[in-house]
C-alpha atoms as a PDB file:
ATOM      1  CA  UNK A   1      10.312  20.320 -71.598  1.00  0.00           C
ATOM      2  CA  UNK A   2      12.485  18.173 -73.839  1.00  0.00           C
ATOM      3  CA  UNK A   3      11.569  14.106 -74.593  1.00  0.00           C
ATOM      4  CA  UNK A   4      15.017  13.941 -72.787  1.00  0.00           C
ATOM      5  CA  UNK A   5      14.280  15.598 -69.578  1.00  0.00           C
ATOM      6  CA  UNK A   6      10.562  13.900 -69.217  1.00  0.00           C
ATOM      7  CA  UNK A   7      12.378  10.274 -69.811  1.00  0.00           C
ATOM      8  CA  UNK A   8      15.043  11.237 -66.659  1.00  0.00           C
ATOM      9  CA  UNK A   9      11.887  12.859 -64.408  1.00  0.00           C
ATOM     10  CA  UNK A  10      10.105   9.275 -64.693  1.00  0.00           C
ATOM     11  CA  UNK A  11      13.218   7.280 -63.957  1.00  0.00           C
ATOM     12  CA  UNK A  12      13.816   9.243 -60.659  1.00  0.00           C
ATOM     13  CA  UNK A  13       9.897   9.187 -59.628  1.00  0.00           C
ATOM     14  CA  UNK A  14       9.409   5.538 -60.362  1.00  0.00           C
ATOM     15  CA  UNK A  15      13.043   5.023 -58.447  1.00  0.00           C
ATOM     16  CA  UNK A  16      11.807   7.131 -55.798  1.00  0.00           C
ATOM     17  CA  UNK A  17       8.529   5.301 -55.444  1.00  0.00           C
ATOM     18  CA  UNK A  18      10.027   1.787 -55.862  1.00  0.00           C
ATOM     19  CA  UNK A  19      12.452   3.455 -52.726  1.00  0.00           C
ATOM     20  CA  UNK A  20       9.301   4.792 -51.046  1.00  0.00           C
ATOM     21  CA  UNK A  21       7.680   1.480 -51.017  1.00  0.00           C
ATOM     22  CA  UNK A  22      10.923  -0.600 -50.178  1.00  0.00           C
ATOM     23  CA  UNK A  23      11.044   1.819 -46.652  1.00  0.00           C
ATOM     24  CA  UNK A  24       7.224   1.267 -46.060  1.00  0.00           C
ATOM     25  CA  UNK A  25       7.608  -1.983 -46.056  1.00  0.00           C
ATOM     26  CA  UNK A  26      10.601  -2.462 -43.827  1.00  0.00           C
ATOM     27  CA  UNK A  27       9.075   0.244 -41.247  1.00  0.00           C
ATOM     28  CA  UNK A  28       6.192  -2.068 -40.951  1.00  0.00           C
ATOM     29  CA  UNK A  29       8.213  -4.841 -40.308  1.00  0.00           C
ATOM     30  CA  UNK A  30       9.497  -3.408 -37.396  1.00  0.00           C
ATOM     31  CA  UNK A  31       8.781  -3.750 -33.863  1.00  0.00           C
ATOM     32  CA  UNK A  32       7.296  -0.672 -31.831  1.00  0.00           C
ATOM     33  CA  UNK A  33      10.671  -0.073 -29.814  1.00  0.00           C
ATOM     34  CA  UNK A  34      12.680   0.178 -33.466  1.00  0.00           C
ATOM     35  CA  UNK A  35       9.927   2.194 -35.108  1.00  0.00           C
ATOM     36  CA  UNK A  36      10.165   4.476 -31.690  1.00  0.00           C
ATOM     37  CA  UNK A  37      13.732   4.753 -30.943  1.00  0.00           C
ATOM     38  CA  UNK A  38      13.050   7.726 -28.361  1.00  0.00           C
ATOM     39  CA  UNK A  39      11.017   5.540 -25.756  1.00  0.00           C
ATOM     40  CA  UNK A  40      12.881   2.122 -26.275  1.00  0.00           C
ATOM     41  CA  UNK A  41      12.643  -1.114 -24.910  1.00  0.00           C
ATOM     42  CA  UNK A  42      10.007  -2.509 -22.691  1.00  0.00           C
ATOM     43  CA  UNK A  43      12.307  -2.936 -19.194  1.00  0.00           C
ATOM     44  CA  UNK A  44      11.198  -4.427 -15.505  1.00  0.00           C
ATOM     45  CA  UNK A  45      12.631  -1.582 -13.735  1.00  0.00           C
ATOM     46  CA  UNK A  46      14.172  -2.382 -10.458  1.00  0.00           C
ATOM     47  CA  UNK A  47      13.976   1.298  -9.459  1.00  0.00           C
ATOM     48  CA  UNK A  48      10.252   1.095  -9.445  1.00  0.00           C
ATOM     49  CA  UNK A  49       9.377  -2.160  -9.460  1.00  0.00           C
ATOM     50  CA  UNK A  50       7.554  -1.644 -12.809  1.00  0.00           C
ATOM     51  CA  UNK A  51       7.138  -2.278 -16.359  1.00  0.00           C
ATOM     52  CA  UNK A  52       7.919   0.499 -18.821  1.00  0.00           C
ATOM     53  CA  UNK A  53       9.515   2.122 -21.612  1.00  0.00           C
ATOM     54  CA  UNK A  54      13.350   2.703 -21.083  1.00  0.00           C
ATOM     55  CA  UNK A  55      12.980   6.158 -22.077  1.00  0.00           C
ATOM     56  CA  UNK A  56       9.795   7.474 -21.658  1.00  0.00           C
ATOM     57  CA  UNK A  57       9.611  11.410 -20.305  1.00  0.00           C
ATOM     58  CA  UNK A  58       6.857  10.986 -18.213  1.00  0.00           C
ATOM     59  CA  UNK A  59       8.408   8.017 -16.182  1.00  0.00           C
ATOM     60  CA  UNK A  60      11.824   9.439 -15.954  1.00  0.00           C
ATOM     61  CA  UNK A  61      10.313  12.512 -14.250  1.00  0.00           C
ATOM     62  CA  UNK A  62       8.942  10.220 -11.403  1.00  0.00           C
ATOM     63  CA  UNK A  63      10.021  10.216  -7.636  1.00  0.00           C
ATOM     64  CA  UNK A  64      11.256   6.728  -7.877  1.00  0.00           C
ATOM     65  CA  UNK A  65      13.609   7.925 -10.545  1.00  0.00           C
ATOM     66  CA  UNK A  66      15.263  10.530  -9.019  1.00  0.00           C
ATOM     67  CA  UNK A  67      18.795  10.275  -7.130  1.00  0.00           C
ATOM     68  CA  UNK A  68      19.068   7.103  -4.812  1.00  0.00           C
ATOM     69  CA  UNK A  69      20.465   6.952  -2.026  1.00  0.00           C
ATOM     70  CA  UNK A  70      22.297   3.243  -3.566  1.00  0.00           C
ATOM     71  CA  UNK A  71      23.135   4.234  -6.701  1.00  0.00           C
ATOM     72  CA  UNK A  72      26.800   3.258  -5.947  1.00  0.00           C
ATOM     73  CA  UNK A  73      25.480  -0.560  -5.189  1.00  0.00           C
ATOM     74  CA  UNK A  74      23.273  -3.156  -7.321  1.00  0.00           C
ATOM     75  CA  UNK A  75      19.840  -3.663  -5.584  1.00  0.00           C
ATOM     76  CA  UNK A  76      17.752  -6.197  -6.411  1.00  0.00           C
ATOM     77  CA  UNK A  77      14.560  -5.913  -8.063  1.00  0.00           C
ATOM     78  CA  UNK A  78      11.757  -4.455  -5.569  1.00  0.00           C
ATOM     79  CA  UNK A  79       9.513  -7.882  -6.267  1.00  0.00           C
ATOM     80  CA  UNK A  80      12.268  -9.959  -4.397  1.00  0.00           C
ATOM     81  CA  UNK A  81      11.706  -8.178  -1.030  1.00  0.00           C
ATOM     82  CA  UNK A  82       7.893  -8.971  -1.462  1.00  0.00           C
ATOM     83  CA  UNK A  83       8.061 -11.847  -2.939  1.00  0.00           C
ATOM     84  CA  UNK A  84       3.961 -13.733  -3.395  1.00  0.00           C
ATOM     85  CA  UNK A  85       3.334 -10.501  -1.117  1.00  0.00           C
ATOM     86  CA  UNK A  86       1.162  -6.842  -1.928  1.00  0.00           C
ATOM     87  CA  UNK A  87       3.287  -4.639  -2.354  1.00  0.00           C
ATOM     88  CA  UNK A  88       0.424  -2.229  -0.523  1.00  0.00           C
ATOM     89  CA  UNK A  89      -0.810  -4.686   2.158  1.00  0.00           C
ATOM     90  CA  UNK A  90      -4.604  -4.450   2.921  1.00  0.00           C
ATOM     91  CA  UNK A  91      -5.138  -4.568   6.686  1.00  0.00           C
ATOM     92  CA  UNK A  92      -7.898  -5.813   8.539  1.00  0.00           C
ATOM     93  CA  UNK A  93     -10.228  -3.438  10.401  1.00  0.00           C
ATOM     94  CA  UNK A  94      -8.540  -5.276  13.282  1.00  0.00           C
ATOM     95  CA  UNK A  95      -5.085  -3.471  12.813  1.00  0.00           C
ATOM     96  CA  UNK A  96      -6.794  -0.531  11.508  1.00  0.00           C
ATOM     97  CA  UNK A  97      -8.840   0.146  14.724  1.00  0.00           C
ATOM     98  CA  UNK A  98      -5.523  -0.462  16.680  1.00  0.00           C
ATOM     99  CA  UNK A  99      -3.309   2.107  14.930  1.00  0.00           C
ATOM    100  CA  UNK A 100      -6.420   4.765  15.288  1.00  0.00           C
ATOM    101  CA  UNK A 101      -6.856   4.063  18.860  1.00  0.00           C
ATOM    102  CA  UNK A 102      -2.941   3.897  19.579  1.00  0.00           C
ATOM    103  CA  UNK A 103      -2.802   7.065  17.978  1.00  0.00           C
ATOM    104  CA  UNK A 104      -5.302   8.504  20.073  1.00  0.00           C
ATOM    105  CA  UNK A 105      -4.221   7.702  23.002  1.00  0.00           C
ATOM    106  CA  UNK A 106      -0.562   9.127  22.542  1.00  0.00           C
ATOM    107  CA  UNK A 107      -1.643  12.586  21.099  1.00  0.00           C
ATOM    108  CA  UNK A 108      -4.510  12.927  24.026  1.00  0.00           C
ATOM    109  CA  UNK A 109      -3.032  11.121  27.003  1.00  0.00           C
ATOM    110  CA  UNK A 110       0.825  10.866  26.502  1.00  0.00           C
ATOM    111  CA  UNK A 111       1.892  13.515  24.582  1.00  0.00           C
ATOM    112  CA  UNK A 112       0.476  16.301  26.073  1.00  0.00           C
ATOM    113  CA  UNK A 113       2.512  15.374  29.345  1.00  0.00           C
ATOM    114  CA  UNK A 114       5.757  14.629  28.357  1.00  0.00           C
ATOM    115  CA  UNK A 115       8.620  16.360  26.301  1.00  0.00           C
ATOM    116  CA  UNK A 116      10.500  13.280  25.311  1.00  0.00           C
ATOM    117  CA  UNK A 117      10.260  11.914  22.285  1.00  0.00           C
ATOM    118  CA  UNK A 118      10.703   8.220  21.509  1.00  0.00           C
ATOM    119  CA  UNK A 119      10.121   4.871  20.530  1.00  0.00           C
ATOM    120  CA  UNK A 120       8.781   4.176  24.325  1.00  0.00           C
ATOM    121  CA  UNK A 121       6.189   6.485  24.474  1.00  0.00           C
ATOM    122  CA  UNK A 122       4.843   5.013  21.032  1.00  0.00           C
ATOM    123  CA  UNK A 123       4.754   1.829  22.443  1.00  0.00           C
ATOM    124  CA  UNK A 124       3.103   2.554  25.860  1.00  0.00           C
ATOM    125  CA  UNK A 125       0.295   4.001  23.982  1.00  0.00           C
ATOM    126  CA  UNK A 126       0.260   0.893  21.517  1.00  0.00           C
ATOM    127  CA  UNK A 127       0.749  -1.579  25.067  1.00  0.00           C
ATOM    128  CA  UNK A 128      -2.884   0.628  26.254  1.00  0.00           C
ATOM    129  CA  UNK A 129      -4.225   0.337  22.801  1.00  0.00           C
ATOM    130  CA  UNK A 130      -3.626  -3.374  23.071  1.00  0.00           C
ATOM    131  CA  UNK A 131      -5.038  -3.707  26.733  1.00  0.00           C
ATOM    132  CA  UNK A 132      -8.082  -2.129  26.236  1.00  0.00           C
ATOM    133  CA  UNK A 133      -9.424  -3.853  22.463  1.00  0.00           C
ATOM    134  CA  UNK A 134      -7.859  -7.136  24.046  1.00  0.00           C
ATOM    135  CA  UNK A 135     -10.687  -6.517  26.709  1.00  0.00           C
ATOM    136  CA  UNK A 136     -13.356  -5.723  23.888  1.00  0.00           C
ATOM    137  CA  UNK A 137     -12.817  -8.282  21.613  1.00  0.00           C
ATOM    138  CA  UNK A 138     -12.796 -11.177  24.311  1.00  0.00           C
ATOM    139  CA  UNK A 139     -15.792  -9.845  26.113  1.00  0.00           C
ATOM    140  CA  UNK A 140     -17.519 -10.068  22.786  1.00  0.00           C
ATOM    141  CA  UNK A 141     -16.409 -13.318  22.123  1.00  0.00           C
ATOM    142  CA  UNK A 142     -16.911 -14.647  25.291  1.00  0.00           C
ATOM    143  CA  UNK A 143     -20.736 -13.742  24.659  1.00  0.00           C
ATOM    144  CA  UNK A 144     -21.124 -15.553  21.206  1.00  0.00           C
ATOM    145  CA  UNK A 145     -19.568 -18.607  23.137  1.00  0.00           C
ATOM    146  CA  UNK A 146     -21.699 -18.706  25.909  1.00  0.00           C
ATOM    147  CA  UNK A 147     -24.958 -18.560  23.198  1.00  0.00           C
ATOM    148  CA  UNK A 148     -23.208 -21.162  21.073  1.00  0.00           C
ATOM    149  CA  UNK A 149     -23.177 -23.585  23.988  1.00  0.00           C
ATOM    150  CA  UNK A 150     -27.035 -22.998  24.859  1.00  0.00           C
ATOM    151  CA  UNK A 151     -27.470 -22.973  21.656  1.00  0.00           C
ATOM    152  CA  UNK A 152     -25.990 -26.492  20.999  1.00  0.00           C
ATOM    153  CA  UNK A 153     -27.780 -27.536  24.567  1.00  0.00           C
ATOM    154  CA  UNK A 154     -31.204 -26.980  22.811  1.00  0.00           C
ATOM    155  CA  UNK A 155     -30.164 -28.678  19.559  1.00  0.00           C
ATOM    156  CA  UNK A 156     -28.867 -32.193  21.482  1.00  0.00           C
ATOM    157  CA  UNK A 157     -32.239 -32.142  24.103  1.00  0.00           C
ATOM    158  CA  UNK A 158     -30.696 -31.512  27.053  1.00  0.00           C
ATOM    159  CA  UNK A 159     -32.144 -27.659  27.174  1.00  0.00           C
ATOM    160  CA  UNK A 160     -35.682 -26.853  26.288  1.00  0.00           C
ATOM    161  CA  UNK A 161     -36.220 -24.342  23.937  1.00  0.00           C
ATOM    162  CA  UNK A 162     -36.570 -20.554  24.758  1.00  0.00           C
ATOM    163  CA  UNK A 163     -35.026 -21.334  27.793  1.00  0.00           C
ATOM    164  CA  UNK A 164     -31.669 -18.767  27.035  1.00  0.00           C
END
């Protein structure tokens, strides 16, 4: 190689290195949604109810994301119908043992017997449901009364003790 050619080679690699360093060091100062244009910004979706990347794959591919049935209208984000609220509520074993005996009773005692369908047949096994754990939990409470008050008759003198 020529002096001549050796003299352009190290004015294009120190260019290229001075333009090298110049991109590093605007890349860096960029945030995560410019340095990753294919996933984008952080957005609360209102489709969701969620926080994610505007175009990330996985997401997109979710049920939530599919075709709505309200595209045509603006809904509001899912937070404001559950506003200071779970968005999966935790019952107590209450409601839970309700729903399983309601249940019960319409697939062994009503269903079996009548060809109907309907709301009314739900609820007459819900109205039995009701009936019979209304029974159960007031018997139950009835007998933690009744040893609260001897209890408390002990306590003040008025009962002697051992006598329940």
């Amino acid at each position: 190689m020529s002096p001549i050619e050796d003299a352009v080679n190290d004015q294009h690699s120190s260019e290229l290195a001075e333009a090298v360093e110049k991109f590093q060091k605007q890349f860096a100062e960029r945030s995560f949604s410019q340095r990753h244009e294919e996933l984008g910004k952080m957005i609360n979706c209102r489709l969701c109810g969620r926080r994610h990347r505007a175009g990330d794959p996985l997401i997109k591919e979710s049920t939530a994301h599919g075709p709505q049935p309200f595209a045509d209208r603006e809904l509001p984000a899912r937070t404001a119908y559950y506003a200071k609220q779970r968005v999966n509520q935790r019952h107590n074993s209450r409601v839970h043992e309700f729903a399983q005996l309601a249940e019960k009773i319409y697939n062994e005692e009503i269903a079996p017997y009548f060809t109907a369908e309907g709301d009314n047949l739900i609820r007459r096994a819900q109205r039995q449901a009701a009936a019979i754990l209304r029974k159960r939990w007031i018997a139950a409470r009835v007998i933690k009364k009744h040893m609260q008050s001897a209890s408390r008759r002990i306590n003040w003198g008025l009962q002697r003790g051992g006598s329940r």
